[in-house]
PDB file of N, CA and C in Angstrom:
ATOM      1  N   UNK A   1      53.013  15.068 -47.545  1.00  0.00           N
ATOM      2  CA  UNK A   1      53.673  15.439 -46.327  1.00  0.00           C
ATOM      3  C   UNK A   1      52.740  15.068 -45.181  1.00  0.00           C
ATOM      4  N   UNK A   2      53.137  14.225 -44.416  1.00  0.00           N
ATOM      5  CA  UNK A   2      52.303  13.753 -43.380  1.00  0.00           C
ATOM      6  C   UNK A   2      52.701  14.763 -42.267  1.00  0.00           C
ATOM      7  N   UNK A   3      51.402  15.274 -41.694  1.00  0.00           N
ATOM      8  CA  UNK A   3      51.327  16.588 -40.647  1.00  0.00           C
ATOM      9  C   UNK A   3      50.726  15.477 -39.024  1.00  0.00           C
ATOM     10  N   UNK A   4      51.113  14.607 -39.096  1.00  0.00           N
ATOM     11  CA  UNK A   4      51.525  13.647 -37.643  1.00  0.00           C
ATOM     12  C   UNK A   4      51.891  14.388 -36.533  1.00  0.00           C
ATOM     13  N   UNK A   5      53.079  15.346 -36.922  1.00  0.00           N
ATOM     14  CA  UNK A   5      54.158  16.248 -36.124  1.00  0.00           C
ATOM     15  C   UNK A   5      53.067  17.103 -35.234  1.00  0.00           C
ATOM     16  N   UNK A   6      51.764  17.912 -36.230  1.00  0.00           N
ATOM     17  CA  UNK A   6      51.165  18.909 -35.408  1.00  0.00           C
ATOM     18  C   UNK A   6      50.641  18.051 -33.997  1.00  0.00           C
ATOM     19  N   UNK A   7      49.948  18.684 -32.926  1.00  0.00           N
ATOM     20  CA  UNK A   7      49.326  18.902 -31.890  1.00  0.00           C
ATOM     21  C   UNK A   7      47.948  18.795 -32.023  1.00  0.00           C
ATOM     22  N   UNK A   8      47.287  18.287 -31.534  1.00  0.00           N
ATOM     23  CA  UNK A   8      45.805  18.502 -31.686  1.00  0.00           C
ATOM     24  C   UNK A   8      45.020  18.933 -32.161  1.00  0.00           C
ATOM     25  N   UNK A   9      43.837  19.720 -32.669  1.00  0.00           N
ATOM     26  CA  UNK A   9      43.621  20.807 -33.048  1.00  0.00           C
ATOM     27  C   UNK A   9      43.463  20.635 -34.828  1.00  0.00           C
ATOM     28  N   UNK A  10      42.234  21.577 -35.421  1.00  0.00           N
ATOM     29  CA  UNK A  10      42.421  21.873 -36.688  1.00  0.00           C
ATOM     30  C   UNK A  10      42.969  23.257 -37.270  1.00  0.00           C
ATOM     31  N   UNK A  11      43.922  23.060 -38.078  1.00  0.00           N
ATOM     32  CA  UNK A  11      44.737  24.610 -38.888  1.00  0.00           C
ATOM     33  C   UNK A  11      44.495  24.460 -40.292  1.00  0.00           C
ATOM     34  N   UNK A  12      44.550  25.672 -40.782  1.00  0.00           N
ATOM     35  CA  UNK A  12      44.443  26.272 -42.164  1.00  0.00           C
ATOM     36  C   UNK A  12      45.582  26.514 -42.583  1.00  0.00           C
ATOM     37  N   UNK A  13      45.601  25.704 -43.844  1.00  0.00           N
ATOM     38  CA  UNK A  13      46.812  25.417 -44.366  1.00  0.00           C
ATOM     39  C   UNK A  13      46.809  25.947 -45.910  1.00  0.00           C
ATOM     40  N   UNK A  14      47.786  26.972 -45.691  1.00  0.00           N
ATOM     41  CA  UNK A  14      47.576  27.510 -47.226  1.00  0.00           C
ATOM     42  C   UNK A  14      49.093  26.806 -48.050  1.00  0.00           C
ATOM     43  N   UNK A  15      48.918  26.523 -48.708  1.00  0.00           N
ATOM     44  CA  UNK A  15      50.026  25.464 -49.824  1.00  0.00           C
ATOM     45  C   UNK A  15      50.999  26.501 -51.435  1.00  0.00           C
ATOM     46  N   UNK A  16      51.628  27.044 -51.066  1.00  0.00           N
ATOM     47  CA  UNK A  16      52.212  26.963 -52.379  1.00  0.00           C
ATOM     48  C   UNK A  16      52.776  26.198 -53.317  1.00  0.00           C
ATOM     49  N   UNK A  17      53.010  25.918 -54.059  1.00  0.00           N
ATOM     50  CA  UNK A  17      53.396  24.836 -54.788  1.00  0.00           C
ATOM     51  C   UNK A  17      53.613  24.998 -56.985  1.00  0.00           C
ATOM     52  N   UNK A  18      54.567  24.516 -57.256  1.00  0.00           N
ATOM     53  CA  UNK A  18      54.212  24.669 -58.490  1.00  0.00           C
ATOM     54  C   UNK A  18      53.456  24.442 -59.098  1.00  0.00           C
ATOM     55  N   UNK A  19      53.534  25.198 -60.521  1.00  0.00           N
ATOM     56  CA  UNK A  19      51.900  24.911 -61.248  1.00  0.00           C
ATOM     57  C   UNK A  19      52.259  23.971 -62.263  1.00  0.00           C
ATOM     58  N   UNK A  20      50.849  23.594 -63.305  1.00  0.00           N
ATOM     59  CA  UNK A  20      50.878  22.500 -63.754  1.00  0.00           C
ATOM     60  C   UNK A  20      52.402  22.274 -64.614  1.00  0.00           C
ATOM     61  N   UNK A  21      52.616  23.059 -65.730  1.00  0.00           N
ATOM     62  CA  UNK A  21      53.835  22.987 -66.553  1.00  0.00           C
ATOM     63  C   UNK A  21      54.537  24.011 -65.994  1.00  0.00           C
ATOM     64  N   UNK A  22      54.983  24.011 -64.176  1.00  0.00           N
ATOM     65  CA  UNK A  22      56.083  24.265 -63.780  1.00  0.00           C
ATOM     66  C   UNK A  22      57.752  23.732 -64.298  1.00  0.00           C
ATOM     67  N   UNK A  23      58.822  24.265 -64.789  1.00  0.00           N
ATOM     68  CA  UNK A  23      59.911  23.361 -64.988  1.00  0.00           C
ATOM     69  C   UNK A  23      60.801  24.529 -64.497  1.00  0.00           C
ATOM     70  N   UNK A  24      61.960  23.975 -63.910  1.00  0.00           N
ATOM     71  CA  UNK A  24      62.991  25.020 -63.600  1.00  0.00           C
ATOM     72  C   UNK A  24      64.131  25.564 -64.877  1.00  0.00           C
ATOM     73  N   UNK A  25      63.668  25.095 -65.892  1.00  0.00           N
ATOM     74  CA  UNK A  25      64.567  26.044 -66.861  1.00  0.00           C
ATOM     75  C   UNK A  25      63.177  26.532 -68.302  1.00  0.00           C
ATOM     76  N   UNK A  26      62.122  25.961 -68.297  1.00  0.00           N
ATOM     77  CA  UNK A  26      61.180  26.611 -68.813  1.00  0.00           C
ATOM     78  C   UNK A  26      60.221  27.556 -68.216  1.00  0.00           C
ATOM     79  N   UNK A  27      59.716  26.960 -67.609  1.00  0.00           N
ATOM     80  CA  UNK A  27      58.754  28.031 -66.586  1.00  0.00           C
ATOM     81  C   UNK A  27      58.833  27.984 -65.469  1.00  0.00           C
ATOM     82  N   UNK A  28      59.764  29.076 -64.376  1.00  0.00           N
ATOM     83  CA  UNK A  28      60.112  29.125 -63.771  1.00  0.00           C
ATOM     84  C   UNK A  28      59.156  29.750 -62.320  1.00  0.00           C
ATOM     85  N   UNK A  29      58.375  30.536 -63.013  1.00  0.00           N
ATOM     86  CA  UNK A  29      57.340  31.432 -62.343  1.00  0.00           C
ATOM     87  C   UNK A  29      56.238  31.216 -62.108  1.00  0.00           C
ATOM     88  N   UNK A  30      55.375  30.045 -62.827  1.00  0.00           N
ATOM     89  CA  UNK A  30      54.222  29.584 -62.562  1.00  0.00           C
ATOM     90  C   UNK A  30      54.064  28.889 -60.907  1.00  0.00           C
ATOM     91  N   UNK A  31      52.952  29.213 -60.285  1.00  0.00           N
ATOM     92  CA  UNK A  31      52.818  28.565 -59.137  1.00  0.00           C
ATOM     93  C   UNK A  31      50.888  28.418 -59.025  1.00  0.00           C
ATOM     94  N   UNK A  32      50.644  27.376 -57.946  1.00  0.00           N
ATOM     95  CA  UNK A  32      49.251  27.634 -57.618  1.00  0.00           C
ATOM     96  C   UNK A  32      49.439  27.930 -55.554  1.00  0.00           C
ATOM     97  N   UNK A  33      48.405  28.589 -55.860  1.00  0.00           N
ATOM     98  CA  UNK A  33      48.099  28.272 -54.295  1.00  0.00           C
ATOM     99  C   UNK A  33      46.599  28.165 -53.546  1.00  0.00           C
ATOM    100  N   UNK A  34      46.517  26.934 -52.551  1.00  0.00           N
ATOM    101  CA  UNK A  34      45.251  26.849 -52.029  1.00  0.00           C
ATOM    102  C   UNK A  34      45.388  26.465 -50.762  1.00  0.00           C
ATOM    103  N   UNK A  35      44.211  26.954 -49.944  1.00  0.00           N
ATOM    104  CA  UNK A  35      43.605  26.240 -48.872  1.00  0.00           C
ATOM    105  C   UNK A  35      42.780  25.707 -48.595  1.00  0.00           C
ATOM    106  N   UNK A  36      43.229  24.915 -46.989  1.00  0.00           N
ATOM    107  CA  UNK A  36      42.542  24.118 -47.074  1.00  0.00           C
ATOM    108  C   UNK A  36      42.596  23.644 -45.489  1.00  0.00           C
ATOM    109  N   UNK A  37      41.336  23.252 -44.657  1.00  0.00           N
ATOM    110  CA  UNK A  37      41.435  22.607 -43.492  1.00  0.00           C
ATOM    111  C   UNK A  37      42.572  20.967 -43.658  1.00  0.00           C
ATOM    112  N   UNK A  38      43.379  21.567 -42.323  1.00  0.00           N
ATOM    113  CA  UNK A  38      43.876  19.894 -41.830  1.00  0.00           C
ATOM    114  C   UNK A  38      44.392  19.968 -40.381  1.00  0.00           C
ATOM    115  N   UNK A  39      44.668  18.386 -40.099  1.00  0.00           N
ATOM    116  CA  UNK A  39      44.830  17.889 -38.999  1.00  0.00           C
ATOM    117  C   UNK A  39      46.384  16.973 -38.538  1.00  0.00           C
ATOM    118  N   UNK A  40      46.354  16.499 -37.686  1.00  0.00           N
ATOM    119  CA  UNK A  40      47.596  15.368 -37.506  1.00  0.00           C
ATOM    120  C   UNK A  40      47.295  14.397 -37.965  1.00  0.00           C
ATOM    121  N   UNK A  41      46.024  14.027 -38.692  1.00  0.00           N
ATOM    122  CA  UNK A  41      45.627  12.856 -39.684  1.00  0.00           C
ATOM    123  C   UNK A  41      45.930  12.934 -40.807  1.00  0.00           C
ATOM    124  N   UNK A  42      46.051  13.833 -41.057  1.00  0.00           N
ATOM    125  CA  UNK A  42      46.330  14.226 -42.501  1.00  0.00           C
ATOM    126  C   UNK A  42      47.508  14.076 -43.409  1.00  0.00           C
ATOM    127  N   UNK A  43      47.504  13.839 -44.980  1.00  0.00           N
ATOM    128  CA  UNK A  43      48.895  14.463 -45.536  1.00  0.00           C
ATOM    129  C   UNK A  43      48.193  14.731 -46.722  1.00  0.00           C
ATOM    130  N   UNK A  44      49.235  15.928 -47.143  1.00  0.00           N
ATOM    131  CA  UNK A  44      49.110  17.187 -47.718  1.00  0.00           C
ATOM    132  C   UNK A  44      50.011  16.206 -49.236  1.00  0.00           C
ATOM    133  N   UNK A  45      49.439  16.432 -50.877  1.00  0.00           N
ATOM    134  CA  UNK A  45      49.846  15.944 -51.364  1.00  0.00           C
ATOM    135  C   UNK A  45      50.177  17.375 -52.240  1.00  0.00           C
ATOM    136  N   UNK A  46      51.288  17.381 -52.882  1.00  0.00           N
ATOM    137  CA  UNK A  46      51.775  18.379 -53.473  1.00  0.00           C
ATOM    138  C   UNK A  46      52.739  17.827 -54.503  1.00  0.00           C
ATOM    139  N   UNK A  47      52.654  18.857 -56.146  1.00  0.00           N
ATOM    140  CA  UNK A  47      53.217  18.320 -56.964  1.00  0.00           C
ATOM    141  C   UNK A  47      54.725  19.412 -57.131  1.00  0.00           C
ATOM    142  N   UNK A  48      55.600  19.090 -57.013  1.00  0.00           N
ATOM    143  CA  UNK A  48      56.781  19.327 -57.276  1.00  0.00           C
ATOM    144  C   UNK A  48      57.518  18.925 -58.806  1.00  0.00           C
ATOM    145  N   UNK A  49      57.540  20.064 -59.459  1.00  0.00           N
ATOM    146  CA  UNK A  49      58.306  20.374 -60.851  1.00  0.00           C
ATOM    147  C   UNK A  49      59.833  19.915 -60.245  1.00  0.00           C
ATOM    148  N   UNK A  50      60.634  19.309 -61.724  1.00  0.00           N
ATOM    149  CA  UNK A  50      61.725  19.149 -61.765  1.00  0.00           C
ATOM    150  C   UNK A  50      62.600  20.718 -61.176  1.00  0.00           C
ATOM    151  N   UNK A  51      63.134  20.802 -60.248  1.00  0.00           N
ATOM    152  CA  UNK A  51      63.806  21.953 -59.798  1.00  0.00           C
ATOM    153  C   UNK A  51      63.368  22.732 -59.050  1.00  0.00           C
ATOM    154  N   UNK A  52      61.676  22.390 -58.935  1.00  0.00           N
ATOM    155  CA  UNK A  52      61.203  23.056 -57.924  1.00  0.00           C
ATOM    156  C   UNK A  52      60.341  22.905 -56.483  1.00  0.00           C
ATOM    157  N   UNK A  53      59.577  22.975 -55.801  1.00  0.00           N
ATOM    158  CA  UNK A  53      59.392  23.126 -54.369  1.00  0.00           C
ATOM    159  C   UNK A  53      58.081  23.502 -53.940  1.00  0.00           C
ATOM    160  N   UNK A  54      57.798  23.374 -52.977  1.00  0.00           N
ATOM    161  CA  UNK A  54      56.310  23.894 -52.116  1.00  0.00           C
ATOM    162  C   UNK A  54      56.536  24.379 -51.083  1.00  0.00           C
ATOM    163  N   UNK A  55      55.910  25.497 -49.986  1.00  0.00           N
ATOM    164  CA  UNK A  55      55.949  25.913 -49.075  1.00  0.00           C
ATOM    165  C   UNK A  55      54.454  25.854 -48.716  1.00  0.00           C
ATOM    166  N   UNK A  56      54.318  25.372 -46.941  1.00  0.00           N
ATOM    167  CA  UNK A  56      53.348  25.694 -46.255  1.00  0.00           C
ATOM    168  C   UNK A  56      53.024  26.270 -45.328  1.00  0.00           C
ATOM    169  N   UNK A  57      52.095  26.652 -45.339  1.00  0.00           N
ATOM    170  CA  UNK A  57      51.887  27.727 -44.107  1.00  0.00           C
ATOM    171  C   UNK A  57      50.496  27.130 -43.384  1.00  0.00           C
ATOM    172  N   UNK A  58      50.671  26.742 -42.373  1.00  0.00           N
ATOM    173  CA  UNK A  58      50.229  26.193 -41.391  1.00  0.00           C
ATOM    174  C   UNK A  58      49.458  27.465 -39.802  1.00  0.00           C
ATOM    175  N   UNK A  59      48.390  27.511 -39.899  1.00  0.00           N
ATOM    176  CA  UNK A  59      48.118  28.737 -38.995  1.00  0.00           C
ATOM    177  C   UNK A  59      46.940  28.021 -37.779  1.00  0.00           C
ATOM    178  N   UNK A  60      46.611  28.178 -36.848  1.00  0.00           N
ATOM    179  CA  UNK A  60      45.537  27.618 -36.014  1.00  0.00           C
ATOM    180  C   UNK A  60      44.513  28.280 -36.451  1.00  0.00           C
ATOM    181  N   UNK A  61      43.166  27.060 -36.441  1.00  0.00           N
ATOM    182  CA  UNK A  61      42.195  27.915 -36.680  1.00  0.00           C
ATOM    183  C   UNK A  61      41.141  28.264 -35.009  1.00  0.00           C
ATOM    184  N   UNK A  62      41.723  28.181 -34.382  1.00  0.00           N
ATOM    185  CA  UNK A  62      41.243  28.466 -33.115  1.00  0.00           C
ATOM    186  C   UNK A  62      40.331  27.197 -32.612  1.00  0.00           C
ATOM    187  N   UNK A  63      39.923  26.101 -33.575  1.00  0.00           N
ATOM    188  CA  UNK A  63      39.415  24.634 -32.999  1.00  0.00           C
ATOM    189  C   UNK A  63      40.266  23.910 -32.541  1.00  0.00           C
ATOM    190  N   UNK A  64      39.720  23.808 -31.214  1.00  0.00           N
ATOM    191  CA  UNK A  64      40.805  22.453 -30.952  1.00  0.00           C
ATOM    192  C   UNK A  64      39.366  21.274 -30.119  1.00  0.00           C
TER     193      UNK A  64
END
């Protein structure tokens, strides 16, 4: 996911995302989550299980 879109500035980006043998009709519940500094240079690579998804959360870290 290319973060181009943000504004200036570095944010802390915490990532949910499925885990390794995520599947949507075997394991439905497994997830990882991490952070991590980024920028408008950046993209965020995330693995997506058959059926499933990532959410990010994007917060300022008060550097700009």
């Amino acid at each position: 996911m290319k973060l181009d879109f943000l504004p200036p500035g570095t944010y802390q980006a915490t990532i949910v995302q499925d885990g390794e043998d995520a599947h949507y009709q075997k394991n439905r519940e497994t997830l990882r989550v991490s952070k991590r500094q980024a920028g408008p240079a950046d993209i965020l690579r995330m693995k997506l299980a058959p059926g499933g998804g990532a959410c990010v959360i994007l917060e300022t870290s008060g550097e700009r």
